[in-house]
N, C-alpha and C. Protein backbone atom coordinates (compact mmCIF):
# COMPACT_ATOMS: atom_id res chain seq x y z
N UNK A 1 9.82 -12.09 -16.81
CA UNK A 1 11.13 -12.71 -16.97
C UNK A 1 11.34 -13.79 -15.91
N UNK A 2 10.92 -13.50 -14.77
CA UNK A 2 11.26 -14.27 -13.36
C UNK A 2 10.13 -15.57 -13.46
N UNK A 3 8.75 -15.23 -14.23
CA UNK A 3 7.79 -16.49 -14.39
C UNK A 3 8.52 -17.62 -15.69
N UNK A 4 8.69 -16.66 -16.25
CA UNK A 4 9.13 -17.55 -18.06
C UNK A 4 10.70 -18.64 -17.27
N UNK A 5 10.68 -18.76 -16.23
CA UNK A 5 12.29 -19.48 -15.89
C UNK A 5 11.21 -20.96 -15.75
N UNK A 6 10.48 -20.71 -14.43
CA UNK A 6 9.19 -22.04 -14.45
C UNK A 6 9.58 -22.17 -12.88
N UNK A 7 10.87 -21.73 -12.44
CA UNK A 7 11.33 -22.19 -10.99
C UNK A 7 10.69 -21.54 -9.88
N UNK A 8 10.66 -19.92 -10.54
CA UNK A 8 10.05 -18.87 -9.43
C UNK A 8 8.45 -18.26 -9.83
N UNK A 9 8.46 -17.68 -8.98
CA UNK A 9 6.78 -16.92 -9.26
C UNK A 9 7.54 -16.07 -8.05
N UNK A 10 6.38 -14.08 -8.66
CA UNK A 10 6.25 -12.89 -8.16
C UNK A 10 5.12 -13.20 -7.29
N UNK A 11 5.10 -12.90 -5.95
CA UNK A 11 3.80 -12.98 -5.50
C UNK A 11 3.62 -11.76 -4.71
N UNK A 12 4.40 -10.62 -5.30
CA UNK A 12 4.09 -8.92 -4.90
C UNK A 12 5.09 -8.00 -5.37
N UNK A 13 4.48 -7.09 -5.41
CA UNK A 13 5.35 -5.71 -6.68
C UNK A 13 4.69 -4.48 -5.84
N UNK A 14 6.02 -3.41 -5.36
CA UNK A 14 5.70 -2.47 -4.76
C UNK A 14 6.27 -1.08 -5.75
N UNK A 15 5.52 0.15 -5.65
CA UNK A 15 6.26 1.01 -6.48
C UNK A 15 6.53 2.12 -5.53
N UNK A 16 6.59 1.71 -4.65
CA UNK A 16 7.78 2.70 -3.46
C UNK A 16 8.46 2.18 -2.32
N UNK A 17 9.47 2.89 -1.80
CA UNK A 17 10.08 2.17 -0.62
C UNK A 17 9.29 1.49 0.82
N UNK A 18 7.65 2.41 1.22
CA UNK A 18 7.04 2.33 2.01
C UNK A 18 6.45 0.92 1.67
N UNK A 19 5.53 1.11 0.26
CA UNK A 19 4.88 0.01 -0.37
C UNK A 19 5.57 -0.98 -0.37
N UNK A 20 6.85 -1.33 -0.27
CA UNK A 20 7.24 -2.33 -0.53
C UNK A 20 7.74 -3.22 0.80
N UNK A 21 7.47 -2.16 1.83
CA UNK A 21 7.87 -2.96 2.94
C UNK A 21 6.23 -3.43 4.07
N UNK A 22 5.34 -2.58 3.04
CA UNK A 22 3.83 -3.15 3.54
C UNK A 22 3.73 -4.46 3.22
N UNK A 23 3.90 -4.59 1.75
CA UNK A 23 3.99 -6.13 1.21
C UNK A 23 4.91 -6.76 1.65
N UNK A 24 5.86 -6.79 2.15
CA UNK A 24 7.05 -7.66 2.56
C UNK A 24 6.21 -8.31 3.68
N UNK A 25 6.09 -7.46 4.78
CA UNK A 25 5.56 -7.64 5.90
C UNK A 25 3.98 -8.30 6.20
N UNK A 26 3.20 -8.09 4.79
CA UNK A 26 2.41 -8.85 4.34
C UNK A 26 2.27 -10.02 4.43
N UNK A 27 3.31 -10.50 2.89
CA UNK A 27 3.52 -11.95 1.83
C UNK A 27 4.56 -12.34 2.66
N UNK A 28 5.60 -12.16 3.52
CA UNK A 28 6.46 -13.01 3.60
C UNK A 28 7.38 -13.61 2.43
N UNK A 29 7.69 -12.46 1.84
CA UNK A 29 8.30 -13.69 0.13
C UNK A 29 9.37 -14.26 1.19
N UNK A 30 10.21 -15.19 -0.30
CA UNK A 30 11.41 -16.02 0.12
C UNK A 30 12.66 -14.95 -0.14
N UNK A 31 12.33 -13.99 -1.15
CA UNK A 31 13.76 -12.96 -1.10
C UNK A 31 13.07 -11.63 -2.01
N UNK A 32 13.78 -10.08 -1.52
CA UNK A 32 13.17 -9.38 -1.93
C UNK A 32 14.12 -8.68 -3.52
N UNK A 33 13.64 -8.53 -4.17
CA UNK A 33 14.78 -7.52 -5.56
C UNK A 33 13.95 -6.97 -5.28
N UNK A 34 15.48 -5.32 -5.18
CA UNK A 34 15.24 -4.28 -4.93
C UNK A 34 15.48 -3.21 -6.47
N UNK A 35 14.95 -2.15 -6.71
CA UNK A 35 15.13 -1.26 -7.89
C UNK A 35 15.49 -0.24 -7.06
N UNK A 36 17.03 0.25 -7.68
CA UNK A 36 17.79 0.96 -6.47
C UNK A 36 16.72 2.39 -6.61
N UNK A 37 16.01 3.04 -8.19
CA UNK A 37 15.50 4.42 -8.31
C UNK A 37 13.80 4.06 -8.31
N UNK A 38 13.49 4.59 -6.82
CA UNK A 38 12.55 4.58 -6.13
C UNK A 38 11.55 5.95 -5.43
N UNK A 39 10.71 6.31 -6.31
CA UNK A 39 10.13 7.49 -5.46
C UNK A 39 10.60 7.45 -3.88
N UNK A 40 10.78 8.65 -3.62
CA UNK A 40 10.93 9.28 -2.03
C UNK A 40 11.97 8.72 -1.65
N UNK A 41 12.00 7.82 -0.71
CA UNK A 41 13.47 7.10 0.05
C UNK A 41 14.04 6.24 -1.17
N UNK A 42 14.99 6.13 -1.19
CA UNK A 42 15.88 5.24 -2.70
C UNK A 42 16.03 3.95 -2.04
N UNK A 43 16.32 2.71 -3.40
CA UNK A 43 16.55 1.43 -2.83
C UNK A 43 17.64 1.38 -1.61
N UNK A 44 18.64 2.22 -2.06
CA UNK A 44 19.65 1.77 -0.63
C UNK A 44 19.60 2.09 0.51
N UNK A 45 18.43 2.90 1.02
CA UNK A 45 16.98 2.97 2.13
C UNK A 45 16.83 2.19 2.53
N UNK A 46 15.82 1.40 1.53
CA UNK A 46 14.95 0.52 1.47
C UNK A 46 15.65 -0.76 2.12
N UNK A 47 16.90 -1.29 1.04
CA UNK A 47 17.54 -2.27 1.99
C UNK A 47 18.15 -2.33 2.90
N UNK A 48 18.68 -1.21 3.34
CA UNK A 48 18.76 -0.56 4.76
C UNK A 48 17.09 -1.51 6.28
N UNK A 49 16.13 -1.12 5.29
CA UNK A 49 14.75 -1.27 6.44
C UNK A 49 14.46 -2.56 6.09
N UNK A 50 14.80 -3.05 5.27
CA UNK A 50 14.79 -4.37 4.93
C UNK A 50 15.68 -5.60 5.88
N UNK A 51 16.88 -5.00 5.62
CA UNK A 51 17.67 -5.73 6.40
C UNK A 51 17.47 -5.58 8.24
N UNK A 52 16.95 -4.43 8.04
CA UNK A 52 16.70 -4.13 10.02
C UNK A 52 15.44 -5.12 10.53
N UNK A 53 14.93 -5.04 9.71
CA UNK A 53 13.54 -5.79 10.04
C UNK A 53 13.42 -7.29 9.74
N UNK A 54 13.97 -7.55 8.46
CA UNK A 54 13.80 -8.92 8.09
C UNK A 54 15.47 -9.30 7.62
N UNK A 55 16.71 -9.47 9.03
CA UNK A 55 17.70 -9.88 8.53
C UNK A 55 17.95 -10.88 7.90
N UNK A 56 17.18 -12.38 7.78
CA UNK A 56 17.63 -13.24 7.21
C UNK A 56 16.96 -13.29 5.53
N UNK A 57 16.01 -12.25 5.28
CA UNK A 57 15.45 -12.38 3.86
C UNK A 57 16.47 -12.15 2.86
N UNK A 58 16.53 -13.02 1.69
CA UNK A 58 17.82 -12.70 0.51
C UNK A 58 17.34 -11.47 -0.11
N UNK A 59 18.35 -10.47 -0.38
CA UNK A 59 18.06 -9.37 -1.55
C UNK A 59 19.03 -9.17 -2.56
N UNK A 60 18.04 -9.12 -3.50
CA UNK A 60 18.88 -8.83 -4.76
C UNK A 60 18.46 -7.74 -5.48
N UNK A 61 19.38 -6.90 -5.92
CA UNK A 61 19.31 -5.08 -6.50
C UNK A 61 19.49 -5.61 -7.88
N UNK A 62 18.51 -5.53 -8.30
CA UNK A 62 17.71 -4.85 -9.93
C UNK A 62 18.26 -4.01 -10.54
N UNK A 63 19.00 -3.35 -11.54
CA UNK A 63 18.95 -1.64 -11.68
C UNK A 63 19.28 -1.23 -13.09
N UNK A 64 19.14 -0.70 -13.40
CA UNK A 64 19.51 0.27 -14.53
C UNK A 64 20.94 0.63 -13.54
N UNK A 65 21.11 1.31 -12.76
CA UNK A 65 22.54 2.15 -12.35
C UNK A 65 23.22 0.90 -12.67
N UNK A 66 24.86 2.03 -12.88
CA UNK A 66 26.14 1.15 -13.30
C UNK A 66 26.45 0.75 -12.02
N UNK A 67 26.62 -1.14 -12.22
CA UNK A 67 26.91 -1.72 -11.45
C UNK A 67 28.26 -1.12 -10.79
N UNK A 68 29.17 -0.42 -11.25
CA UNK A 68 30.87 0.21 -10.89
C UNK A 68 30.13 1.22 -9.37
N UNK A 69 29.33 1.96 -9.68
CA UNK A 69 29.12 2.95 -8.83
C UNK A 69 27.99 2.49 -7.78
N UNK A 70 27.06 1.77 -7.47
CA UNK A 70 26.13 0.99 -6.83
C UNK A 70 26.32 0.44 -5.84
N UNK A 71 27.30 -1.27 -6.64
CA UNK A 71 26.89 -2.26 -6.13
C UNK A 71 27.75 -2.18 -4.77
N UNK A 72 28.69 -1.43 -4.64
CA UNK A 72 29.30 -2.02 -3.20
C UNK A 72 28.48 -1.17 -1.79
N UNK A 73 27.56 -0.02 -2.48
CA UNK A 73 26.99 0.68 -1.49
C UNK A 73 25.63 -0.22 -1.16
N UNK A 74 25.93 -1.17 -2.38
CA UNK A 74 24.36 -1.81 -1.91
C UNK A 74 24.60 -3.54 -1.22
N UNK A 75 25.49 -3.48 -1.81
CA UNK A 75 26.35 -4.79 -0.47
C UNK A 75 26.39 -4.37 1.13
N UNK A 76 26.95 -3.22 0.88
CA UNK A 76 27.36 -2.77 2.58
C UNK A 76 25.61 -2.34 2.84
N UNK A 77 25.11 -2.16 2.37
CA UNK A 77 24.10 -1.88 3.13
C UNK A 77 22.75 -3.00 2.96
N UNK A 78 23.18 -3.99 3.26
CA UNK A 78 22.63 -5.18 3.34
C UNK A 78 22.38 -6.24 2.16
N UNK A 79 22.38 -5.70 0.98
CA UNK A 79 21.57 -6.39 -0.49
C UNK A 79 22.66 -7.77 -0.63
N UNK A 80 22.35 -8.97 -1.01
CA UNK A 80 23.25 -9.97 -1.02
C UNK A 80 23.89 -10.29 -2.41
N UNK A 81 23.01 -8.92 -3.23
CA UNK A 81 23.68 -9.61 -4.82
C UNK A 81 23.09 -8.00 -5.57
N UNK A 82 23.90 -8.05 -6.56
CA UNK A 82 23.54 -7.06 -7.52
C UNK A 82 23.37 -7.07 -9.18
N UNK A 83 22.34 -6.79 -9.82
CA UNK A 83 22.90 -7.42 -11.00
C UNK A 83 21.92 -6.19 -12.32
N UNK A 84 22.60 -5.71 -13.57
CA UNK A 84 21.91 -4.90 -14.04
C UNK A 84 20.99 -4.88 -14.59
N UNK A 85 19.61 -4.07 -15.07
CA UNK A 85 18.71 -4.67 -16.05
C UNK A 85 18.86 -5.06 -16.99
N UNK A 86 20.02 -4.58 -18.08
CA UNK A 86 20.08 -5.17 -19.34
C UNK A 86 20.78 -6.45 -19.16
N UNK A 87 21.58 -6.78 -18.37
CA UNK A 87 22.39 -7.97 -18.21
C UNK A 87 21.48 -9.10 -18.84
N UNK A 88 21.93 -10.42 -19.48
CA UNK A 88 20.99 -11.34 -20.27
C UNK A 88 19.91 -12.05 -19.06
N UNK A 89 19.14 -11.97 -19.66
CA UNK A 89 18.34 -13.51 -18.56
C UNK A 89 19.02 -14.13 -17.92
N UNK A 90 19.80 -15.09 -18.48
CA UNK A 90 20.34 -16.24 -17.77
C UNK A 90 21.34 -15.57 -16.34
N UNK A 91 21.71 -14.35 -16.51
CA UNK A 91 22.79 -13.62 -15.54
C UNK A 91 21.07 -13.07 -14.27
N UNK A 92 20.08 -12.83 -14.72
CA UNK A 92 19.59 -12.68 -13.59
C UNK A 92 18.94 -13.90 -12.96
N UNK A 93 18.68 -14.63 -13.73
CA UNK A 93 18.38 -16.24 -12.71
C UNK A 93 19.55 -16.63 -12.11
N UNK A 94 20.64 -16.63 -12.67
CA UNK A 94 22.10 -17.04 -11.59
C UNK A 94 22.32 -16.16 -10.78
N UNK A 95 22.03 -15.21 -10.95
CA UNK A 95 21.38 -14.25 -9.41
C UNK A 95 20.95 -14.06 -8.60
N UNK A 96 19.59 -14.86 -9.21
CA UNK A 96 18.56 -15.04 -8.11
C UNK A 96 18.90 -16.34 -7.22
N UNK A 97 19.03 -17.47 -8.37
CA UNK A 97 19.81 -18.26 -7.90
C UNK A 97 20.81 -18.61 -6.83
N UNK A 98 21.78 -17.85 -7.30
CA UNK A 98 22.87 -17.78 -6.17
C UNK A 98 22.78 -17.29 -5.00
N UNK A 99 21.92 -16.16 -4.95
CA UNK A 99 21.32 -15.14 -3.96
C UNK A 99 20.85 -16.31 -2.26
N UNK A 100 20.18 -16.40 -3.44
CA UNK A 100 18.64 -18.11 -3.21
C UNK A 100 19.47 -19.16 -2.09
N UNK A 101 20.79 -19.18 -2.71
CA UNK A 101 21.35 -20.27 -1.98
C UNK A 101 22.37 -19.23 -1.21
N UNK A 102 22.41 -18.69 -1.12
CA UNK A 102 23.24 -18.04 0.49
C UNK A 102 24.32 -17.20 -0.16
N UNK A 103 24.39 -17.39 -1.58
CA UNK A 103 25.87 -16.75 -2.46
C UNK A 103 25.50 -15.04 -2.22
N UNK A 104 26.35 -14.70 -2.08
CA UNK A 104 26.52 -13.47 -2.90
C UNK A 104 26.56 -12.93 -4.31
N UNK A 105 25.77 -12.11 -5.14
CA UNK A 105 26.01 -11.99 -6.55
C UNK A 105 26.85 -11.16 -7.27
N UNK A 106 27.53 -10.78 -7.85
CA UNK A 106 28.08 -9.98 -8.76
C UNK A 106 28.18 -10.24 -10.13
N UNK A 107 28.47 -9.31 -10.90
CA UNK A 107 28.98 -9.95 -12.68
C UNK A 107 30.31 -9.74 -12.07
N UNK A 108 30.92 -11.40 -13.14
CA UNK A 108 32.29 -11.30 -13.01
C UNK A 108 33.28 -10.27 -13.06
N UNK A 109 32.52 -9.29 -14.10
CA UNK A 109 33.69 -8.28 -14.57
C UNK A 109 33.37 -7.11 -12.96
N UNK A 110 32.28 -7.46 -12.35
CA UNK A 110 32.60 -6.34 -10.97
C UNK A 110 33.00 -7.02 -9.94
N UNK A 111 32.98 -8.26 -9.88
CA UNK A 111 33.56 -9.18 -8.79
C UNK A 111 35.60 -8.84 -8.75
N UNK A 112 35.71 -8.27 -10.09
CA UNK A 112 37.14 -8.80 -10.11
C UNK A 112 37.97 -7.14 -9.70
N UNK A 113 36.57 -6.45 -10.20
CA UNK A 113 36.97 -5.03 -10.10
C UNK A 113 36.66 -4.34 -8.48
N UNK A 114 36.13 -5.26 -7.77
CA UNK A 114 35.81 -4.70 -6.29
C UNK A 114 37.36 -5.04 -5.59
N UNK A 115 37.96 -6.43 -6.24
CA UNK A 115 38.74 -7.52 -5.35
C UNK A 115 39.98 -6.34 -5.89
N UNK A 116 40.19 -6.14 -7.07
CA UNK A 116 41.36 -4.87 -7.49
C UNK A 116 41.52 -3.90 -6.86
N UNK A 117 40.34 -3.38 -6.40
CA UNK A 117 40.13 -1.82 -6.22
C UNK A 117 40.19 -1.94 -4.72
N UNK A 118 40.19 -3.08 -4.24
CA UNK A 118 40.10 -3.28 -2.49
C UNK A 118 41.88 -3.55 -2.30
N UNK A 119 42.40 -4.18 -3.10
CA UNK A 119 43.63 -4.69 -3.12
C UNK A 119 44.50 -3.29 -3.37
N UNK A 120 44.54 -2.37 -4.34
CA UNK A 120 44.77 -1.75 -4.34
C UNK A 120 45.02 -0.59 -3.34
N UNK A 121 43.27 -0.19 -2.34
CA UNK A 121 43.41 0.66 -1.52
C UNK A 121 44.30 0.44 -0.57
N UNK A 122 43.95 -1.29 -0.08
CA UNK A 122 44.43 -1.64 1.29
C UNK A 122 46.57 -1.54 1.21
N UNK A 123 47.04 -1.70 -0.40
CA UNK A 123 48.04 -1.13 -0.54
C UNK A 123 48.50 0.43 0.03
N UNK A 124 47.61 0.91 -0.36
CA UNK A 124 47.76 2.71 -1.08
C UNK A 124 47.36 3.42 0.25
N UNK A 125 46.69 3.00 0.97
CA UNK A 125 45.88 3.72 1.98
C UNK A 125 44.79 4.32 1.81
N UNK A 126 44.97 4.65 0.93
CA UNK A 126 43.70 5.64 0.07
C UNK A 126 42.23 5.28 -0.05
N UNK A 127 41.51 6.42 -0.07
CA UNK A 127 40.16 6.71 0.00
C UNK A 127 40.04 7.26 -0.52
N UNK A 128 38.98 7.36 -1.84
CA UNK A 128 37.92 7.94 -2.81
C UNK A 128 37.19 8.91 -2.07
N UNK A 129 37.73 10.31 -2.75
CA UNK A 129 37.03 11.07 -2.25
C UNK A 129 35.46 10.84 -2.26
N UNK A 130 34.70 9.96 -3.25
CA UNK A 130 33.72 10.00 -3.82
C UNK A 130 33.11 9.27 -2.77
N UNK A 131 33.68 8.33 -1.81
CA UNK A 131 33.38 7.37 -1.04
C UNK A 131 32.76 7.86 0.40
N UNK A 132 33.02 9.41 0.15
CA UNK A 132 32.60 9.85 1.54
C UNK A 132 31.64 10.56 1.42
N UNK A 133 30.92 10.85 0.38
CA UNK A 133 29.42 11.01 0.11
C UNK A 133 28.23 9.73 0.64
N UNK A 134 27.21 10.52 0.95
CA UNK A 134 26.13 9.47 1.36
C UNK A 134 25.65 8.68 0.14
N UNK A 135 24.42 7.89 0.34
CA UNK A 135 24.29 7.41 -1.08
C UNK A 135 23.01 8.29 -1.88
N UNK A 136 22.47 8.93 -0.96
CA UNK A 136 21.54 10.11 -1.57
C UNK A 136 22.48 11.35 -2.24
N UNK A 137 23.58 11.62 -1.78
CA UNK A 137 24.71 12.75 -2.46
C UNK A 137 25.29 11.76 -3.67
N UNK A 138 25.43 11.05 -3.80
CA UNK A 138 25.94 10.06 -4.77
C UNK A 138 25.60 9.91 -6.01
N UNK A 139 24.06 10.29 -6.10
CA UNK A 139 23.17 9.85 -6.89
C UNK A 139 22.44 10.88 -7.36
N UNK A 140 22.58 12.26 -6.50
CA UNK A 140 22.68 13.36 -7.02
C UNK A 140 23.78 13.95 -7.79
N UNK A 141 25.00 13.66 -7.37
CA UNK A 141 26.18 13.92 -8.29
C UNK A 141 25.89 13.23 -9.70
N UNK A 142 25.87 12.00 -9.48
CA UNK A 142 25.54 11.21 -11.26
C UNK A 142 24.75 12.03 -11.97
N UNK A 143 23.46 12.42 -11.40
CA UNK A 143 22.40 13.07 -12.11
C UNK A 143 22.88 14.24 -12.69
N UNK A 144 23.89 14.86 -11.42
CA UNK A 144 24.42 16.20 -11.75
C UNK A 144 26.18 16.35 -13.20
N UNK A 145 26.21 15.19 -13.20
CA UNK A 145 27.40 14.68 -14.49
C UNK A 145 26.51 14.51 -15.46
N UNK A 146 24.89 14.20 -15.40
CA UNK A 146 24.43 13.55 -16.25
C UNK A 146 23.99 15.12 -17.11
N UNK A 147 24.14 16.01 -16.23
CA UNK A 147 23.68 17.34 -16.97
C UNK A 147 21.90 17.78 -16.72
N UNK A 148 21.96 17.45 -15.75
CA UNK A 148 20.74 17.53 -14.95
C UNK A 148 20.50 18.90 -14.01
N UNK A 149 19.70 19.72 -14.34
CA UNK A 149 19.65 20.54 -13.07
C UNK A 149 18.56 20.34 -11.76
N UNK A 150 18.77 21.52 -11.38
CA UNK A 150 18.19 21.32 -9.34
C UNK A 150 16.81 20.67 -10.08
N UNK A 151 16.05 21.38 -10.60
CA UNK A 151 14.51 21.43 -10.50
C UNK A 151 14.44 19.59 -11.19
N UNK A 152 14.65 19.57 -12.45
CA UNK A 152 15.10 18.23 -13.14
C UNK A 152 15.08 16.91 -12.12
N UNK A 153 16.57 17.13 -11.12
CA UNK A 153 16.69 16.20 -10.25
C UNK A 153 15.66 16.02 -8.96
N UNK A 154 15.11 17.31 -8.85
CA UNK A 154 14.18 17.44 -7.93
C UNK A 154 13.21 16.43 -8.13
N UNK A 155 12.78 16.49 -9.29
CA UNK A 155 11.28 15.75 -10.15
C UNK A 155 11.62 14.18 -10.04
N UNK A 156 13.35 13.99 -10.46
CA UNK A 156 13.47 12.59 -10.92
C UNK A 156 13.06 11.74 -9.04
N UNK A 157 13.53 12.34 -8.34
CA UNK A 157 14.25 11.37 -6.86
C UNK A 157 13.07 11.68 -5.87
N UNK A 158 11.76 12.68 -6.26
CA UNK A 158 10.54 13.10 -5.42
C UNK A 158 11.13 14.05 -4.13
N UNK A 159 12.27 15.07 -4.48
CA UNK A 159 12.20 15.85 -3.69
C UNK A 159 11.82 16.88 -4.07
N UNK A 160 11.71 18.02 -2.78
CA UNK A 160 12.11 19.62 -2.90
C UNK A 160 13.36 19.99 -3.67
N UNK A 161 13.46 21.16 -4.37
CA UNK A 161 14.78 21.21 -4.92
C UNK A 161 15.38 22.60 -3.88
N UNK A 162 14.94 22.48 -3.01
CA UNK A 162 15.82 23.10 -1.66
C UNK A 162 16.42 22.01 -1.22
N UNK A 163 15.65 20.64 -0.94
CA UNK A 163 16.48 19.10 -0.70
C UNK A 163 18.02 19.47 -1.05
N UNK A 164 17.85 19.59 -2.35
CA UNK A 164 18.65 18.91 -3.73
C UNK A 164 19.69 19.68 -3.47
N UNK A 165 19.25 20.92 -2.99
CA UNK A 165 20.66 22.25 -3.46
C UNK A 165 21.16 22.24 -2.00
N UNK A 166 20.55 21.48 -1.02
CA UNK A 166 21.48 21.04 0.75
C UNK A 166 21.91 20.36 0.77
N UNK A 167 21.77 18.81 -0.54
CA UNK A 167 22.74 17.61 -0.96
C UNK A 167 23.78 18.46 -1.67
N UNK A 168 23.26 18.56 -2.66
CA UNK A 168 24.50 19.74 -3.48
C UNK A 168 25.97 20.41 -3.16
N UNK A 169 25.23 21.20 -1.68
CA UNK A 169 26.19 21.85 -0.68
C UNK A 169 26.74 20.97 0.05
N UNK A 170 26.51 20.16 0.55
CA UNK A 170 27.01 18.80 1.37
C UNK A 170 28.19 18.11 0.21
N UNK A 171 27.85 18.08 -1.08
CA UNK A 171 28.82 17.29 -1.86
C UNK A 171 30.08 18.50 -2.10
N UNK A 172 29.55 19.54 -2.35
CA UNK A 172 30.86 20.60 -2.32
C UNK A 172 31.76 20.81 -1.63
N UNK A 173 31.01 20.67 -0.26
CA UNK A 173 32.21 20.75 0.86
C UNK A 173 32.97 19.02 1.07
N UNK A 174 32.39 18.31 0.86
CA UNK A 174 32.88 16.71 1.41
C UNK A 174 34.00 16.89 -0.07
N UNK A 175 34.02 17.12 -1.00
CA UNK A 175 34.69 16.97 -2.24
C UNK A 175 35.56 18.39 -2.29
N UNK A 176 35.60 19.46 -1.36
CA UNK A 176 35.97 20.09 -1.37
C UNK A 176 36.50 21.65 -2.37
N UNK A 177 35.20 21.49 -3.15
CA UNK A 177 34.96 22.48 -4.40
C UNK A 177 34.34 23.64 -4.05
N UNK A 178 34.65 24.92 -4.79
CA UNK A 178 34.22 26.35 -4.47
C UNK A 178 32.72 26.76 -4.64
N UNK A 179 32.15 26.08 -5.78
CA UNK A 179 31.04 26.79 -5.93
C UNK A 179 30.12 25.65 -6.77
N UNK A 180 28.85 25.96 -7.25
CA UNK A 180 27.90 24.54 -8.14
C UNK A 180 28.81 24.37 -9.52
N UNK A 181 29.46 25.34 -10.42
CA UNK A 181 29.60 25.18 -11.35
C UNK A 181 30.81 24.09 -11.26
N UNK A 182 32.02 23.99 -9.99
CA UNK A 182 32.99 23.31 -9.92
C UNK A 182 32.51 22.05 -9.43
N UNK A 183 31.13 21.85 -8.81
CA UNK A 183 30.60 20.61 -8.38
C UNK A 183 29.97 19.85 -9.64
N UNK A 184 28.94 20.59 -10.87
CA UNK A 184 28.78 20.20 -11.83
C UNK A 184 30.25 19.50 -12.52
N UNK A 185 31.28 20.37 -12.67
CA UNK A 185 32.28 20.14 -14.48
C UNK A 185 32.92 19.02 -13.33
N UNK A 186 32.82 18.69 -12.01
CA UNK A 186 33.60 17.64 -11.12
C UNK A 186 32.64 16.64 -11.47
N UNK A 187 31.49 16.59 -11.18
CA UNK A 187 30.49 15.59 -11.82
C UNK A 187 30.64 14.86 -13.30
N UNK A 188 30.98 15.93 -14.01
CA UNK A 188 31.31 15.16 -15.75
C UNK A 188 32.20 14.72 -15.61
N UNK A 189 33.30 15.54 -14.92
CA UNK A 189 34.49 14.53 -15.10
C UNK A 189 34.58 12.65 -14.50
N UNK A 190 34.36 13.19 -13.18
CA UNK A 190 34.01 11.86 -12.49
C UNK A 190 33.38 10.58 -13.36
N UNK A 191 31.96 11.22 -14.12
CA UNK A 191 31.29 10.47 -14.40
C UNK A 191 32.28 9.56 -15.69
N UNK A 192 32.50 10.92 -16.48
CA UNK A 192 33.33 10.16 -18.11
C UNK A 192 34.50 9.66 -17.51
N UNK A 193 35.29 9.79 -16.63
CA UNK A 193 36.37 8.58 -16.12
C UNK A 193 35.75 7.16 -15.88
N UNK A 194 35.01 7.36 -15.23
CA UNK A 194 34.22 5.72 -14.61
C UNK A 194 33.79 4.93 -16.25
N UNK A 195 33.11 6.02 -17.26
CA UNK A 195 32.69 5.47 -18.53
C UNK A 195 33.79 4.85 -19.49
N UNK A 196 35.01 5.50 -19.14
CA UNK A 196 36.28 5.72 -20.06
C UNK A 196 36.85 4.01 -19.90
């Protein structure tokens, strides 16, 4: 997709968080896209070690995940643009694009919904409970709305599913629920509001 434009060329492809910072440190690209679901450490890791090491490189997050739940964890944690996989072509070259030139990226429809939802809090005072999860508890909850169990999620994210069930417990108490089954039916709900 990124050759068929004629502007850019790939000159390295990593399929883990480690791998990808061998090649960085390698090739020197001009900017890195990140795929937030990454064996072992996850993209928002990754641009985490990205940004520590190589602050001035542009990044732009790739993803299948819904841009609503992602992109601002992947802003704050260094990425300069976000944009989804299905989104058309032309929305990921103005991405890269924009990225390219110092912009920041968003789709309009999340640009307008960050500027609402910021406007809103800084009204309200308020904080999302959801907001005080890490981004590894985050992404276990989705999985866990998605109707996913321990062993399941274990397989998808390359952990232990002792990992999974100490994220688990960590999201129960930060969200303040009694037991897994109230952390699961909190997970669907969460999830089908954000869909709704």
């Amino acid at each position: 997709m990124i050759h068929s434009d004629g502007t850019f060329a790939v000159c390295g492809e990593a399929g883990t968080a480690a791998e990808a910072m061998d090649v960085i440190r390698k090739l020197h690209p001009d900017m890195a896209i990140v795929d937030l679901s990454l064996p072992g450490a996850n993209g928002i890791e990754l641009i985490k070690n990205v940004r520590a090491e190589f602050p001035k490189l542009p990044i732009l997050v790739l993803s299948m995940h819904d841009e609503s739940l992602y992109a601002v964890r992947a802003l704050r944690a260094g990425a300069d643009g976000y944009v989804m996989k299905h989104e058309a072509m032309a929305n990921v070259i103005q991405a890269i694009r924009e990225v390219f030139n110092g912009h920041p990226y968003l789709s309009p429809a999340m640009a307008a919904q960050v500027i609402t939802k910021f406007a809103h809090r800084q009204a309200e005072g308020e904080t999302d409970a959801v907001e005080r999860l890490s981004d590894r508890e985050l992404e276990i909850l989705e999985l866990i709305g998605k109707g996913n169990e321990v062993r399941q999620i274990a397989k998808l994210l390359h952990l232990s599913p002792k990992t999974v069930e100490t994220h688990r417990a960590h999201i129960k108490d930060k969200l303040d629920l009694k037991n897994s089954r109230e952390v699961a039916r909190f997970a669907l709900q969460w999830l089908s509001a954000r869909e709704a």
